[in-house]
PDB file of N, CA and C in Angstrom:
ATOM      1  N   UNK A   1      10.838 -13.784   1.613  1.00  0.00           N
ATOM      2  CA  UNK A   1      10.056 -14.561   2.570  1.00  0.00           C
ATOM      3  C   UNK A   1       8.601 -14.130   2.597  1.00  0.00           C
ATOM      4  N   UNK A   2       8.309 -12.822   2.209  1.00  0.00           N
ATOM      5  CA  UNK A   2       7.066 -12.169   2.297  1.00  0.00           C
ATOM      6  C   UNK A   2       6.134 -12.248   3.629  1.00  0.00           C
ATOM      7  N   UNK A   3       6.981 -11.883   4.479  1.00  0.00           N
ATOM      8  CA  UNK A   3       6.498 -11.735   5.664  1.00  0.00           C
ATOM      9  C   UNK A   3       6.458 -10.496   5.734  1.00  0.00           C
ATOM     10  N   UNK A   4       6.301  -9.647   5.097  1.00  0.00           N
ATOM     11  CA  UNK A   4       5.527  -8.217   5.146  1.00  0.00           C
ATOM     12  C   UNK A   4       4.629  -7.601   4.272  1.00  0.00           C
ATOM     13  N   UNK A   5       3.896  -7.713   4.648  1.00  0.00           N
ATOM     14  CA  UNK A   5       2.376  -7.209   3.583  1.00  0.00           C
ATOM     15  C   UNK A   5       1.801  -5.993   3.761  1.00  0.00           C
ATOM     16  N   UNK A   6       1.702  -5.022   2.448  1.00  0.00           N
ATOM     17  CA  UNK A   6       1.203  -3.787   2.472  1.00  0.00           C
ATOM     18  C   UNK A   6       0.801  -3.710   1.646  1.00  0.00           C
ATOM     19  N   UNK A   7      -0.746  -3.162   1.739  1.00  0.00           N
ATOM     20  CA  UNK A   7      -1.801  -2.769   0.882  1.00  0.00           C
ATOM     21  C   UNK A   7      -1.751  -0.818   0.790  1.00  0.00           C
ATOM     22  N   UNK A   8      -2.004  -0.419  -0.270  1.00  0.00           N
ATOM     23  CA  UNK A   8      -1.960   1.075  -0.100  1.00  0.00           C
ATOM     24  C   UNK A   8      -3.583   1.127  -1.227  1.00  0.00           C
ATOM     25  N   UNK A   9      -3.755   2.609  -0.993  1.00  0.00           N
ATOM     26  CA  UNK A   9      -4.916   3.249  -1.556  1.00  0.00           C
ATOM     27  C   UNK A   9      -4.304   5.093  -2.145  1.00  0.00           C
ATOM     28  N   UNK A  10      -4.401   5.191  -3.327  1.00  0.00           N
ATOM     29  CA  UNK A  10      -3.749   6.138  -3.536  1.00  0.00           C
ATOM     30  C   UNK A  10      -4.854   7.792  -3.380  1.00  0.00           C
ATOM     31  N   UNK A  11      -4.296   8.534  -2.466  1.00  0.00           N
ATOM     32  CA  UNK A  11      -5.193   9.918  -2.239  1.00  0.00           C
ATOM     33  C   UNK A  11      -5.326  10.926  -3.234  1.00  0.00           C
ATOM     34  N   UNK A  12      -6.770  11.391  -3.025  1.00  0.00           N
ATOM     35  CA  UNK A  12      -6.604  12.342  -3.984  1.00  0.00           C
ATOM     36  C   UNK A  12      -6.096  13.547  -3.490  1.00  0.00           C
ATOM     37  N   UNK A  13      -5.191  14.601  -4.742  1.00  0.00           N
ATOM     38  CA  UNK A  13      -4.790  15.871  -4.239  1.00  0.00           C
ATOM     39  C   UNK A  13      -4.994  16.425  -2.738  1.00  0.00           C
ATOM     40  N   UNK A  14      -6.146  17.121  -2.730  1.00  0.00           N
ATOM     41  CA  UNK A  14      -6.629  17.426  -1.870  1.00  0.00           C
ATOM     42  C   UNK A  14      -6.809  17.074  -0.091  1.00  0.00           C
ATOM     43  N   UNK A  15      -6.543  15.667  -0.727  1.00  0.00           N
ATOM     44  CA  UNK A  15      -6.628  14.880   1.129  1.00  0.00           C
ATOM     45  C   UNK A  15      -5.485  15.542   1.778  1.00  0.00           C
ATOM     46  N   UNK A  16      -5.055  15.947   3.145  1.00  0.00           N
ATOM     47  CA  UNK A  16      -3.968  16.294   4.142  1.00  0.00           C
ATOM     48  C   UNK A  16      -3.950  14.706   5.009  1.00  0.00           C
ATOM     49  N   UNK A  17      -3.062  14.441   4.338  1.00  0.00           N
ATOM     50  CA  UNK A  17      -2.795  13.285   5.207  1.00  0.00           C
ATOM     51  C   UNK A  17      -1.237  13.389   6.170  1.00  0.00           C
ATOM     52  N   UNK A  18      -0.820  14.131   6.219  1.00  0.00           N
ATOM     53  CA  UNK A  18       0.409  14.589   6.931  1.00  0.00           C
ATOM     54  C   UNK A  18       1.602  14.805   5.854  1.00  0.00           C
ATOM     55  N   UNK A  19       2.570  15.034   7.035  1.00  0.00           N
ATOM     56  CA  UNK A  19       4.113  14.652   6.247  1.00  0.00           C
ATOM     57  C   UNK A  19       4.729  13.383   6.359  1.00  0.00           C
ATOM     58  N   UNK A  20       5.756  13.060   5.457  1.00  0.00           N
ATOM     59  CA  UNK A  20       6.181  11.831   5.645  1.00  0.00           C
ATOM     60  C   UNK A  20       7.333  12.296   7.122  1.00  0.00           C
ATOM     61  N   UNK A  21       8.433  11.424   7.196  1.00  0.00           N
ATOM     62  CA  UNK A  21       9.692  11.878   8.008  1.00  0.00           C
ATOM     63  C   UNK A  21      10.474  12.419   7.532  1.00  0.00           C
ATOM     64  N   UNK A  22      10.659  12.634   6.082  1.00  0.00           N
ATOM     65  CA  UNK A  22      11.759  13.382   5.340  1.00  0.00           C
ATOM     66  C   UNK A  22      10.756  14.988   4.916  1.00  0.00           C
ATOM     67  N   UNK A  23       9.724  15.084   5.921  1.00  0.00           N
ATOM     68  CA  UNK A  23       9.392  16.234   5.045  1.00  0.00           C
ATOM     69  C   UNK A  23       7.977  16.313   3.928  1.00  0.00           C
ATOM     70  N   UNK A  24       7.845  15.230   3.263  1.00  0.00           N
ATOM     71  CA  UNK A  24       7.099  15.468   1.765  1.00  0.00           C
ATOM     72  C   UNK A  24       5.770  14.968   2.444  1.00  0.00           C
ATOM     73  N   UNK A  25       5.141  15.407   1.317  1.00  0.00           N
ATOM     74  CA  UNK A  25       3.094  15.179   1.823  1.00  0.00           C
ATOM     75  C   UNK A  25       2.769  13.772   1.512  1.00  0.00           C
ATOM     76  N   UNK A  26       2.269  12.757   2.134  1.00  0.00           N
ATOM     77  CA  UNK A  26       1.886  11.549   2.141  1.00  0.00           C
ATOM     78  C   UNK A  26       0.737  11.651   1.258  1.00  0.00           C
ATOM     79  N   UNK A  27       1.266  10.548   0.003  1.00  0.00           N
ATOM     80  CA  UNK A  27       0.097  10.480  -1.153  1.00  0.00           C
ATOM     81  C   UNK A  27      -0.621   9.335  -1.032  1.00  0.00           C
ATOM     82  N   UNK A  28      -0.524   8.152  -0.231  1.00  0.00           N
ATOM     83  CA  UNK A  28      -0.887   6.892  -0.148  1.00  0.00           C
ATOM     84  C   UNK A  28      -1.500   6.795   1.239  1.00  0.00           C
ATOM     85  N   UNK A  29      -2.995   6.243   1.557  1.00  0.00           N
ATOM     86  CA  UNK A  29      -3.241   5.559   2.828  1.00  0.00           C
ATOM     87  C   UNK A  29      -2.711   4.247   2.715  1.00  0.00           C
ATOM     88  N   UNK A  30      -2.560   4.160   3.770  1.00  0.00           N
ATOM     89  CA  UNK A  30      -2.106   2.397   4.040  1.00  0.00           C
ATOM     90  C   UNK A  30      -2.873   1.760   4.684  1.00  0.00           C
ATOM     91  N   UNK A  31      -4.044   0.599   4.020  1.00  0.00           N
ATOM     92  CA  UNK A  31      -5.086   0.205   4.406  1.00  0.00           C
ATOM     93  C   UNK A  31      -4.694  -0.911   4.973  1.00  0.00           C
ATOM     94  N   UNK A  32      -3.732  -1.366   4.495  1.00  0.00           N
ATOM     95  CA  UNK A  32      -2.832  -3.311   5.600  1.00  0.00           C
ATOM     96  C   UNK A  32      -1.319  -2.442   5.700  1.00  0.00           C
ATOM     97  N   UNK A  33      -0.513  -3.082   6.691  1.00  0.00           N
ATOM     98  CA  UNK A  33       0.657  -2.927   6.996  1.00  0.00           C
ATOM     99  C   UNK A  33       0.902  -4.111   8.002  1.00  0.00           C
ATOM    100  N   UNK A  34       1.099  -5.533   7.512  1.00  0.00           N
ATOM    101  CA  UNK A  34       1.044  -6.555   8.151  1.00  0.00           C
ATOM    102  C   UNK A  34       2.503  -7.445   8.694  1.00  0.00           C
ATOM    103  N   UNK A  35       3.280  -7.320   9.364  1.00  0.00           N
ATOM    104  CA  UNK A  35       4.183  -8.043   9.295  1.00  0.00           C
ATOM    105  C   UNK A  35       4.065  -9.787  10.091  1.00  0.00           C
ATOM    106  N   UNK A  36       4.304 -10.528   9.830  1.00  0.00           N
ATOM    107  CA  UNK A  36       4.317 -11.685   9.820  1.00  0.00           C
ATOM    108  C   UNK A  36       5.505 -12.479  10.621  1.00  0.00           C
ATOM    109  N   UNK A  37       5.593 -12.386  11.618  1.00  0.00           N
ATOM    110  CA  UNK A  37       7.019 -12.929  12.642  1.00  0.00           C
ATOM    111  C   UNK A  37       7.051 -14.422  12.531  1.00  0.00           C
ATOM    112  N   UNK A  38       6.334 -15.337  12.582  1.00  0.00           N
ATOM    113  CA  UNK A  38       6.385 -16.115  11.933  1.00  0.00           C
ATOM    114  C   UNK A  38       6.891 -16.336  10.779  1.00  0.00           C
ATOM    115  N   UNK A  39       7.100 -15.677   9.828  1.00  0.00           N
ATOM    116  CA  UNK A  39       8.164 -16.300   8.382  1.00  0.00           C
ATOM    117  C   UNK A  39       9.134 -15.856   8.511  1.00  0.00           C
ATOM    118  N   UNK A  40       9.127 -14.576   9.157  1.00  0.00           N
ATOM    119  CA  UNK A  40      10.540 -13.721   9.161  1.00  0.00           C
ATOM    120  C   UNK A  40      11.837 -14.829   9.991  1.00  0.00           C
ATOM    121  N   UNK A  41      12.613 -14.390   9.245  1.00  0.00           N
ATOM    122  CA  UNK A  41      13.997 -15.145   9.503  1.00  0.00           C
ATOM    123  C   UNK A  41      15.183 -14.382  10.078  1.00  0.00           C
ATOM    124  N   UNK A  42      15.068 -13.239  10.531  1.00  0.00           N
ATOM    125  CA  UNK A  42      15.610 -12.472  11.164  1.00  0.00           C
ATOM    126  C   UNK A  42      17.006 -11.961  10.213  1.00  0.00           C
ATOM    127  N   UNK A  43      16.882 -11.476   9.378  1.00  0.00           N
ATOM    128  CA  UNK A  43      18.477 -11.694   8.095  1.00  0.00           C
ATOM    129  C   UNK A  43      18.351 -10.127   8.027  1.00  0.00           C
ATOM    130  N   UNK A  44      17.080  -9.372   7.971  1.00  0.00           N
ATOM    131  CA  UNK A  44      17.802  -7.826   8.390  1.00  0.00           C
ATOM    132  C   UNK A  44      17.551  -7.145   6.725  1.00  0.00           C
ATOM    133  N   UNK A  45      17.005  -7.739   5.785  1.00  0.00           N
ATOM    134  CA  UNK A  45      17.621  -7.596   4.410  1.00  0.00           C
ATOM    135  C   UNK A  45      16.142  -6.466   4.338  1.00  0.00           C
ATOM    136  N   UNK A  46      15.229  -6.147   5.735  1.00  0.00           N
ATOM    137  CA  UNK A  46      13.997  -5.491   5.291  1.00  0.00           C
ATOM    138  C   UNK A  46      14.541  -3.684   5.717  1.00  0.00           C
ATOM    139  N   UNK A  47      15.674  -3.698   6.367  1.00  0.00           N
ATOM    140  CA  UNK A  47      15.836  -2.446   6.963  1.00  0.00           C
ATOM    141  C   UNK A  47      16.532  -1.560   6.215  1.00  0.00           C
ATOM    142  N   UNK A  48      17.416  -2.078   5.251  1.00  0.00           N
ATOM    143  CA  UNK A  48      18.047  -1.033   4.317  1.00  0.00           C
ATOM    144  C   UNK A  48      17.169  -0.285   3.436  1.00  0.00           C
ATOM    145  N   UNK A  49      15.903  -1.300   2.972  1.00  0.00           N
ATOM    146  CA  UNK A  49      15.148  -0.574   1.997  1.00  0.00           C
ATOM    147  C   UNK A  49      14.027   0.102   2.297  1.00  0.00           C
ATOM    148  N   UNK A  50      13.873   0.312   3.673  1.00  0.00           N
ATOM    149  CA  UNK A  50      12.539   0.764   4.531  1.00  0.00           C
ATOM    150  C   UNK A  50      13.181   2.539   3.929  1.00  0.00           C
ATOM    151  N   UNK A  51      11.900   3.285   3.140  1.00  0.00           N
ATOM    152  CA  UNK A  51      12.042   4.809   2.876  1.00  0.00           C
ATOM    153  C   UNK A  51      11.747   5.672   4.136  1.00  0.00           C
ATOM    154  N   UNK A  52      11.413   4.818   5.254  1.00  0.00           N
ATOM    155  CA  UNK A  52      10.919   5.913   6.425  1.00  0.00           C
ATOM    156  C   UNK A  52      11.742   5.694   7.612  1.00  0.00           C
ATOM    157  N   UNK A  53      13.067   4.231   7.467  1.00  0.00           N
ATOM    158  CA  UNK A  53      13.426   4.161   8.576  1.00  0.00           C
ATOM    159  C   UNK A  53      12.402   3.463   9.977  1.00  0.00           C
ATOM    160  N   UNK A  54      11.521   3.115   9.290  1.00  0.00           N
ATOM    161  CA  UNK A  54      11.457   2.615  10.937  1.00  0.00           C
ATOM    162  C   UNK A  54      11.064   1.017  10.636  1.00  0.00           C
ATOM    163  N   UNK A  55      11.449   0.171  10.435  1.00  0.00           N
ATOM    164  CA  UNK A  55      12.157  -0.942  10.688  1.00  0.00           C
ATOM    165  C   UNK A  55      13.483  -0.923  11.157  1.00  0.00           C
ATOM    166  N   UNK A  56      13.500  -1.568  11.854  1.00  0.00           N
ATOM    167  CA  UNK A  56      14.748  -1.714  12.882  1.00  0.00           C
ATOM    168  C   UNK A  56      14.887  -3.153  13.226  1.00  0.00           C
ATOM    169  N   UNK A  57      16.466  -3.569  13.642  1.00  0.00           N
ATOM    170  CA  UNK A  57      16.717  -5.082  13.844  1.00  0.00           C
ATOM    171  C   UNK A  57      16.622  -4.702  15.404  1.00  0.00           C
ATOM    172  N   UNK A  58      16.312  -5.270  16.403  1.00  0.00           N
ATOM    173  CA  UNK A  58      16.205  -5.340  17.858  1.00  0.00           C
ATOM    174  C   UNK A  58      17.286  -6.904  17.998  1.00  0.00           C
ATOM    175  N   UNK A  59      17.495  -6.911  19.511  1.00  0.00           N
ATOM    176  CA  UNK A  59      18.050  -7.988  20.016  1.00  0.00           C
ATOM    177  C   UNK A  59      16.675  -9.207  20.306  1.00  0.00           C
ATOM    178  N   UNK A  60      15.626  -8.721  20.416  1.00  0.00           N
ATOM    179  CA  UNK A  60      14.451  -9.555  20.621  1.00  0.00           C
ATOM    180  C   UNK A  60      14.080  -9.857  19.336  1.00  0.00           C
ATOM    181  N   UNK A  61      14.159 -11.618  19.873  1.00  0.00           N
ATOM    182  CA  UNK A  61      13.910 -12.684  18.563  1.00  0.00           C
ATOM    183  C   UNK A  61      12.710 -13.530  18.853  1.00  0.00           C
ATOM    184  N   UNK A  62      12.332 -13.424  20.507  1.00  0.00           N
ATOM    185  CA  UNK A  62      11.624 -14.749  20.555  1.00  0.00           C
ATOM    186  C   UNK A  62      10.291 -14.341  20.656  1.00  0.00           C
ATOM    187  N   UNK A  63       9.653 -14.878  19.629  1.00  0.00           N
ATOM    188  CA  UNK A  63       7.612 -14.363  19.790  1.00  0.00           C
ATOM    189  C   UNK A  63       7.335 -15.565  19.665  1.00  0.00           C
ATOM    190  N   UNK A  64       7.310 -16.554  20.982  1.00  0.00           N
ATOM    191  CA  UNK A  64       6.449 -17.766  21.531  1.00  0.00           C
ATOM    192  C   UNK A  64       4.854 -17.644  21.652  1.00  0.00           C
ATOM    193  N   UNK A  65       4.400 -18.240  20.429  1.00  0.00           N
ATOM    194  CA  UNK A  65       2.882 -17.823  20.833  1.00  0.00           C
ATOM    195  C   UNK A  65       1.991 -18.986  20.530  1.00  0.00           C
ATOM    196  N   UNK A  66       0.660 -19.710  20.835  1.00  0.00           N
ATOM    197  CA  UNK A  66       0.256 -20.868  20.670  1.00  0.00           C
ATOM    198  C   UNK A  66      -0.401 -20.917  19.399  1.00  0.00           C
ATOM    199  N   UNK A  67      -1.074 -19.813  19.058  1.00  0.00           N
ATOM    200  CA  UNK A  67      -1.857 -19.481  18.020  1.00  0.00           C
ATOM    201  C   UNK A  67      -0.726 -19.099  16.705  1.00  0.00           C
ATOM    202  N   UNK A  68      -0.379 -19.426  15.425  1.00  0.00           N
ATOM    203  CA  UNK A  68       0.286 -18.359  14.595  1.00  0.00           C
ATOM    204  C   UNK A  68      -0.455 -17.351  14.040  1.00  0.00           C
ATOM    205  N   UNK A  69      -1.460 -17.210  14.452  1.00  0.00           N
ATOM    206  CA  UNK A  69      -2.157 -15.740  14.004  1.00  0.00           C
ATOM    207  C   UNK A  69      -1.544 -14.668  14.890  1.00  0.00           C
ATOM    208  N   UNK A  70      -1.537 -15.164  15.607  1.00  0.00           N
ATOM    209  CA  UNK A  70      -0.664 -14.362  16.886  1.00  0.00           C
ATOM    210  C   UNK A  70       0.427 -13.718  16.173  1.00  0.00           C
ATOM    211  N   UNK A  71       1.066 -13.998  15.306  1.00  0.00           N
ATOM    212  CA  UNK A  71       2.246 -13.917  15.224  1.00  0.00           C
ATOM    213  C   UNK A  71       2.299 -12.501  14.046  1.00  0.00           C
ATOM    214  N   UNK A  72       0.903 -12.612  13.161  1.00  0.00           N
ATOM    215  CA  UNK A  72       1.003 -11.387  12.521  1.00  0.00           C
ATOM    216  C   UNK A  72       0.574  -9.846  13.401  1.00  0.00           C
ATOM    217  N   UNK A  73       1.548  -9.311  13.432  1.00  0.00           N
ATOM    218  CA  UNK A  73       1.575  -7.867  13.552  1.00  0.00           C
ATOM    219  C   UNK A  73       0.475  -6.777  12.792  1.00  0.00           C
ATOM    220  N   UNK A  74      -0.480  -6.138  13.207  1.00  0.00           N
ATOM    221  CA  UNK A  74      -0.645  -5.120  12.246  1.00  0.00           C
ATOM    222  C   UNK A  74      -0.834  -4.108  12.497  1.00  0.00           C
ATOM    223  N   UNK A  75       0.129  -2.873  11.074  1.00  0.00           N
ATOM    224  CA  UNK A  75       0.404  -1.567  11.768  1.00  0.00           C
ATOM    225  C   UNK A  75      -0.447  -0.488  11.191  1.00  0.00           C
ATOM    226  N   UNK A  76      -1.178  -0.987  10.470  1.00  0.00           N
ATOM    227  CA  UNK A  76      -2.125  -0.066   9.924  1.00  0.00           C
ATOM    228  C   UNK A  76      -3.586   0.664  11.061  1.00  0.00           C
ATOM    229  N   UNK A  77      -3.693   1.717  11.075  1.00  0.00           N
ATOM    230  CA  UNK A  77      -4.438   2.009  12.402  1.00  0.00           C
ATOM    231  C   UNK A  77      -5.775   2.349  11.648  1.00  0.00           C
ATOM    232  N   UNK A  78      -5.822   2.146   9.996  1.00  0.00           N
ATOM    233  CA  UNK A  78      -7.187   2.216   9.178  1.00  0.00           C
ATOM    234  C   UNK A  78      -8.512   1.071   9.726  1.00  0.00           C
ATOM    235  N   UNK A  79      -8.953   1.763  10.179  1.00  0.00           N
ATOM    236  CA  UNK A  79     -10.616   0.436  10.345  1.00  0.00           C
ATOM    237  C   UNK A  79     -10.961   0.002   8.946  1.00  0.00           C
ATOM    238  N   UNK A  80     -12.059  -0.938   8.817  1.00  0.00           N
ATOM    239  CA  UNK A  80     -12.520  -0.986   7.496  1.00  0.00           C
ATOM    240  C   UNK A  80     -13.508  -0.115   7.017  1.00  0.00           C
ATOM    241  N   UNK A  81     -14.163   0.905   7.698  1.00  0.00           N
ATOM    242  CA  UNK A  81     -14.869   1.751   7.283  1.00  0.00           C
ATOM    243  C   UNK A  81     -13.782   2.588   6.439  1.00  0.00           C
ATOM    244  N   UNK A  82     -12.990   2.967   7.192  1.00  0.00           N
ATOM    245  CA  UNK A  82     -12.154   4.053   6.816  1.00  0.00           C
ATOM    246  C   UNK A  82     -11.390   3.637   5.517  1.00  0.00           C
ATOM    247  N   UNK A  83     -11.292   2.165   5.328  1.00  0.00           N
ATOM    248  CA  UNK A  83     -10.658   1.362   3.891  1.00  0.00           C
ATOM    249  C   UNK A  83     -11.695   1.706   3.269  1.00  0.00           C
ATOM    250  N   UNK A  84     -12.308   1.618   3.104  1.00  0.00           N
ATOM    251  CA  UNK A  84     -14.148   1.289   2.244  1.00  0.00           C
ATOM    252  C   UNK A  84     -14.406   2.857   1.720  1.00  0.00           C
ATOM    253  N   UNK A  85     -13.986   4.250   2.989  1.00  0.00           N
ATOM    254  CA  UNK A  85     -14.293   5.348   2.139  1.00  0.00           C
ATOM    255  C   UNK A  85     -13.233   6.086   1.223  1.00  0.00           C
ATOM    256  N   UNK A  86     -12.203   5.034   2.142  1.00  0.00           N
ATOM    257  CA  UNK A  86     -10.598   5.675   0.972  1.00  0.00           C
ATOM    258  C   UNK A  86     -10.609   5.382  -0.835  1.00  0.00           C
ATOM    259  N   UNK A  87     -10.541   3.964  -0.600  1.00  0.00           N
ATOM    260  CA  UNK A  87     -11.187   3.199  -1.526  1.00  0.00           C
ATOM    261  C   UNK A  87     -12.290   3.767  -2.397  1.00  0.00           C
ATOM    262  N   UNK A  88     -13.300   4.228  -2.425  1.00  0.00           N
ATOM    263  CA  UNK A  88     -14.646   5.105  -2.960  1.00  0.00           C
ATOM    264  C   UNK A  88     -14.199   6.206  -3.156  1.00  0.00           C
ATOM    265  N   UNK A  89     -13.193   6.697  -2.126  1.00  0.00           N
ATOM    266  CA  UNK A  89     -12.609   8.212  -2.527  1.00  0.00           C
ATOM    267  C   UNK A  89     -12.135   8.105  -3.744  1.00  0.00           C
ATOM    268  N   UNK A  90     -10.797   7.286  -3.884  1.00  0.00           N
ATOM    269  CA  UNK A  90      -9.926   7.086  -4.712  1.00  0.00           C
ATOM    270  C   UNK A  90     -10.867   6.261  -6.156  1.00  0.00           C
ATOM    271  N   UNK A  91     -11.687   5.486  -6.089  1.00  0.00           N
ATOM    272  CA  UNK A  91     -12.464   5.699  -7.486  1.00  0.00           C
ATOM    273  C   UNK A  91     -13.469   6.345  -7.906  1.00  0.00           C
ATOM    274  N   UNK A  92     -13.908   7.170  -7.062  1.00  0.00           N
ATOM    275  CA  UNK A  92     -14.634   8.109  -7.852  1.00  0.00           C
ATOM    276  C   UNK A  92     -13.163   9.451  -8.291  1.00  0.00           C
ATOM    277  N   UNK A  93     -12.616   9.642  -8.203  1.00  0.00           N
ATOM    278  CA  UNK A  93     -11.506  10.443  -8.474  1.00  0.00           C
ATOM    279  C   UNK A  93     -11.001   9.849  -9.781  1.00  0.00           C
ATOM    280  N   UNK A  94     -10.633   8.677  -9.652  1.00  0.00           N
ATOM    281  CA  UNK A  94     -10.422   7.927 -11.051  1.00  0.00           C
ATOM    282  C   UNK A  94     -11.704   7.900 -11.809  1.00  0.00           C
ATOM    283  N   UNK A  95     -12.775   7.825 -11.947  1.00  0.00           N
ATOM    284  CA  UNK A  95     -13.803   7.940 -12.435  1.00  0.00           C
ATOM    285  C   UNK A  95     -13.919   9.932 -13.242  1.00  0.00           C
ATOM    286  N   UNK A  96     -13.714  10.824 -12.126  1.00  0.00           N
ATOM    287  CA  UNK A  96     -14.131  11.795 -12.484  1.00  0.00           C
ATOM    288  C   UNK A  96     -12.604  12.263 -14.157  1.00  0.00           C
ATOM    289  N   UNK A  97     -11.859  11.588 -13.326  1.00  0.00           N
ATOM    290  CA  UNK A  97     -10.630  11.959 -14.666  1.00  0.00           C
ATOM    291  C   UNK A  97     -10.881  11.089 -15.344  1.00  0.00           C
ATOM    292  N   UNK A  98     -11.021  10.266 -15.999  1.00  0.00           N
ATOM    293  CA  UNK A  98     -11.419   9.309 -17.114  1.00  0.00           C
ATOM    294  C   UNK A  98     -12.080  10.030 -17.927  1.00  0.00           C
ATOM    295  N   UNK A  99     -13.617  10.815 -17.093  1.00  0.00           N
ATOM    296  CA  UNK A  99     -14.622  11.250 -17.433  1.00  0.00           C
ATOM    297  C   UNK A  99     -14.207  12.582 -19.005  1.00  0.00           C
ATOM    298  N   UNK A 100     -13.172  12.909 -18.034  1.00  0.00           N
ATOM    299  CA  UNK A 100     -12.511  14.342 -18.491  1.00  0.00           C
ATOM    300  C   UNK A 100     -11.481  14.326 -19.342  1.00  0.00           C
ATOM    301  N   UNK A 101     -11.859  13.098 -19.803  1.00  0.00           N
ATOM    302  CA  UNK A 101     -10.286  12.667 -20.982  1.00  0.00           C
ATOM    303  C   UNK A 101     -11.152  12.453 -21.985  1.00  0.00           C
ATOM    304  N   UNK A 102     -10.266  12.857 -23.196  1.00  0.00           N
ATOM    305  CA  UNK A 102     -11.336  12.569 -24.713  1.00  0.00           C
ATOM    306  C   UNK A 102     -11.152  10.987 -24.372  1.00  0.00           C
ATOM    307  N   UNK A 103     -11.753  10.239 -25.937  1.00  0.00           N
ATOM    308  CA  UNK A 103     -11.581   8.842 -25.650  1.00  0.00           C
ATOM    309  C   UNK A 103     -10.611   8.854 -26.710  1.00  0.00           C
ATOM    310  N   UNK A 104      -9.658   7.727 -26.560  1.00  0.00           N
ATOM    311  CA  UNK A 104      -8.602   7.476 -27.326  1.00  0.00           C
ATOM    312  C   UNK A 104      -9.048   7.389 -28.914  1.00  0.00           C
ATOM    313  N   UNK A 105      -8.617   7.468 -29.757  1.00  0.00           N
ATOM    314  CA  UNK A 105      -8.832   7.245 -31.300  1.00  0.00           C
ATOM    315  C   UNK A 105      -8.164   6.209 -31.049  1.00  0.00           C
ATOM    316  N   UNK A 106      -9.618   5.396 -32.603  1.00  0.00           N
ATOM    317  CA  UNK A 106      -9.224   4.018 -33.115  1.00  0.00           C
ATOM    318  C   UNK A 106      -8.961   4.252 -34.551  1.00  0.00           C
ATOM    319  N   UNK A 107      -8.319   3.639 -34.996  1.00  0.00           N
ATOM    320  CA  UNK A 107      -7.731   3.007 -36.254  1.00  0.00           C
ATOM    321  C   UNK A 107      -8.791   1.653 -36.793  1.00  0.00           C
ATOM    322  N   UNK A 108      -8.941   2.782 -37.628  1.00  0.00           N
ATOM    323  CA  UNK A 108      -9.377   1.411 -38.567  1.00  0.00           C
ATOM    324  C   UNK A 108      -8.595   0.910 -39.622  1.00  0.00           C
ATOM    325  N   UNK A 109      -8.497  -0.252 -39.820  1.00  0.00           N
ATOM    326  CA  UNK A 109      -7.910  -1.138 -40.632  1.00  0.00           C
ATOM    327  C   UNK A 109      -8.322  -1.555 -41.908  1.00  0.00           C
ATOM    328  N   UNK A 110      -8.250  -1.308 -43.224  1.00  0.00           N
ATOM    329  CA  UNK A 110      -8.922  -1.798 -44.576  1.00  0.00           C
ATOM    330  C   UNK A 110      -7.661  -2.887 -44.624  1.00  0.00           C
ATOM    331  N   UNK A 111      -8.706  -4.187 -44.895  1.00  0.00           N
ATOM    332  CA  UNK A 111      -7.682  -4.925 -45.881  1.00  0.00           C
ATOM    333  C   UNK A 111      -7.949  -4.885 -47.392  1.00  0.00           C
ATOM    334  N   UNK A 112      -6.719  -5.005 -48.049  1.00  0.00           N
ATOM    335  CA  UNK A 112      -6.533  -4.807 -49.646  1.00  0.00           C
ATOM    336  C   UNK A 112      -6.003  -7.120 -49.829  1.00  0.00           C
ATOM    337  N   UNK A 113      -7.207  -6.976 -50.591  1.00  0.00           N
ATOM    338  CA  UNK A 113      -7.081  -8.183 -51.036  1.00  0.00           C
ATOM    339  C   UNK A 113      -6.534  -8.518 -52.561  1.00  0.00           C
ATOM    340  N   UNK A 114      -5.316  -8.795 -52.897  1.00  0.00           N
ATOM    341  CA  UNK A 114      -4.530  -7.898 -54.409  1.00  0.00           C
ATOM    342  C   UNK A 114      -3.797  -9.342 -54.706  1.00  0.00           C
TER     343      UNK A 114
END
């Protein structure tokens, strides 16, 4: 149905961005975390595969609202500044390792015309 939308930004080493719930160090900001009540169809098929557990089915179904913008959720608590320096973080990091890699060898090709 794709009534849940998530954008991530991948951290470098160094960032402390917490623990997850099982324990391990969070490698990803999450710049969108959008859910969409409006498409959702209530079928439940989003909670088995949630890695953190917190999707949950509730008995509350009804989100009456006039607007359907209304209706998207969002759980991401990133501003866009804070997207914009994650983002810059994360390519200059990709930038600095690129930097630090030989460059791949090319092959050259002779054709034999026989």
């Amino acid at each position: 149905m794709n009534c849940i939308d998530i954008k991530t930004v991948k951290a470098i080493p160094t960032d402390d961005l917490g623990t997850t719930s099982t324990g391990q160090k969070k490698r990803l900001y999450v710049t969108k975390f959008n859910i969409d009540i409006g498409k959702c169809c209530y079928c439940g098929l989003c909670v088995p595969p949630c890695p953190t557990d917190c999707i949950k089915m509730t008995e509350t179904y009804e989100f009456s609202e006039y607007n359907r913008q209304d209706l998207i959720y969002n759980f991401s608590t990133m501003t866009a500044d804070d997207v914009a320096a994650a983002k810059a973080k994360a390519a200059a990091a990709a930038a600095a390792k690129s930097a630090s890699q030989p460059a791949p060898k090319t092959e050259t090709k002779t054709e034999n015309n026989h």
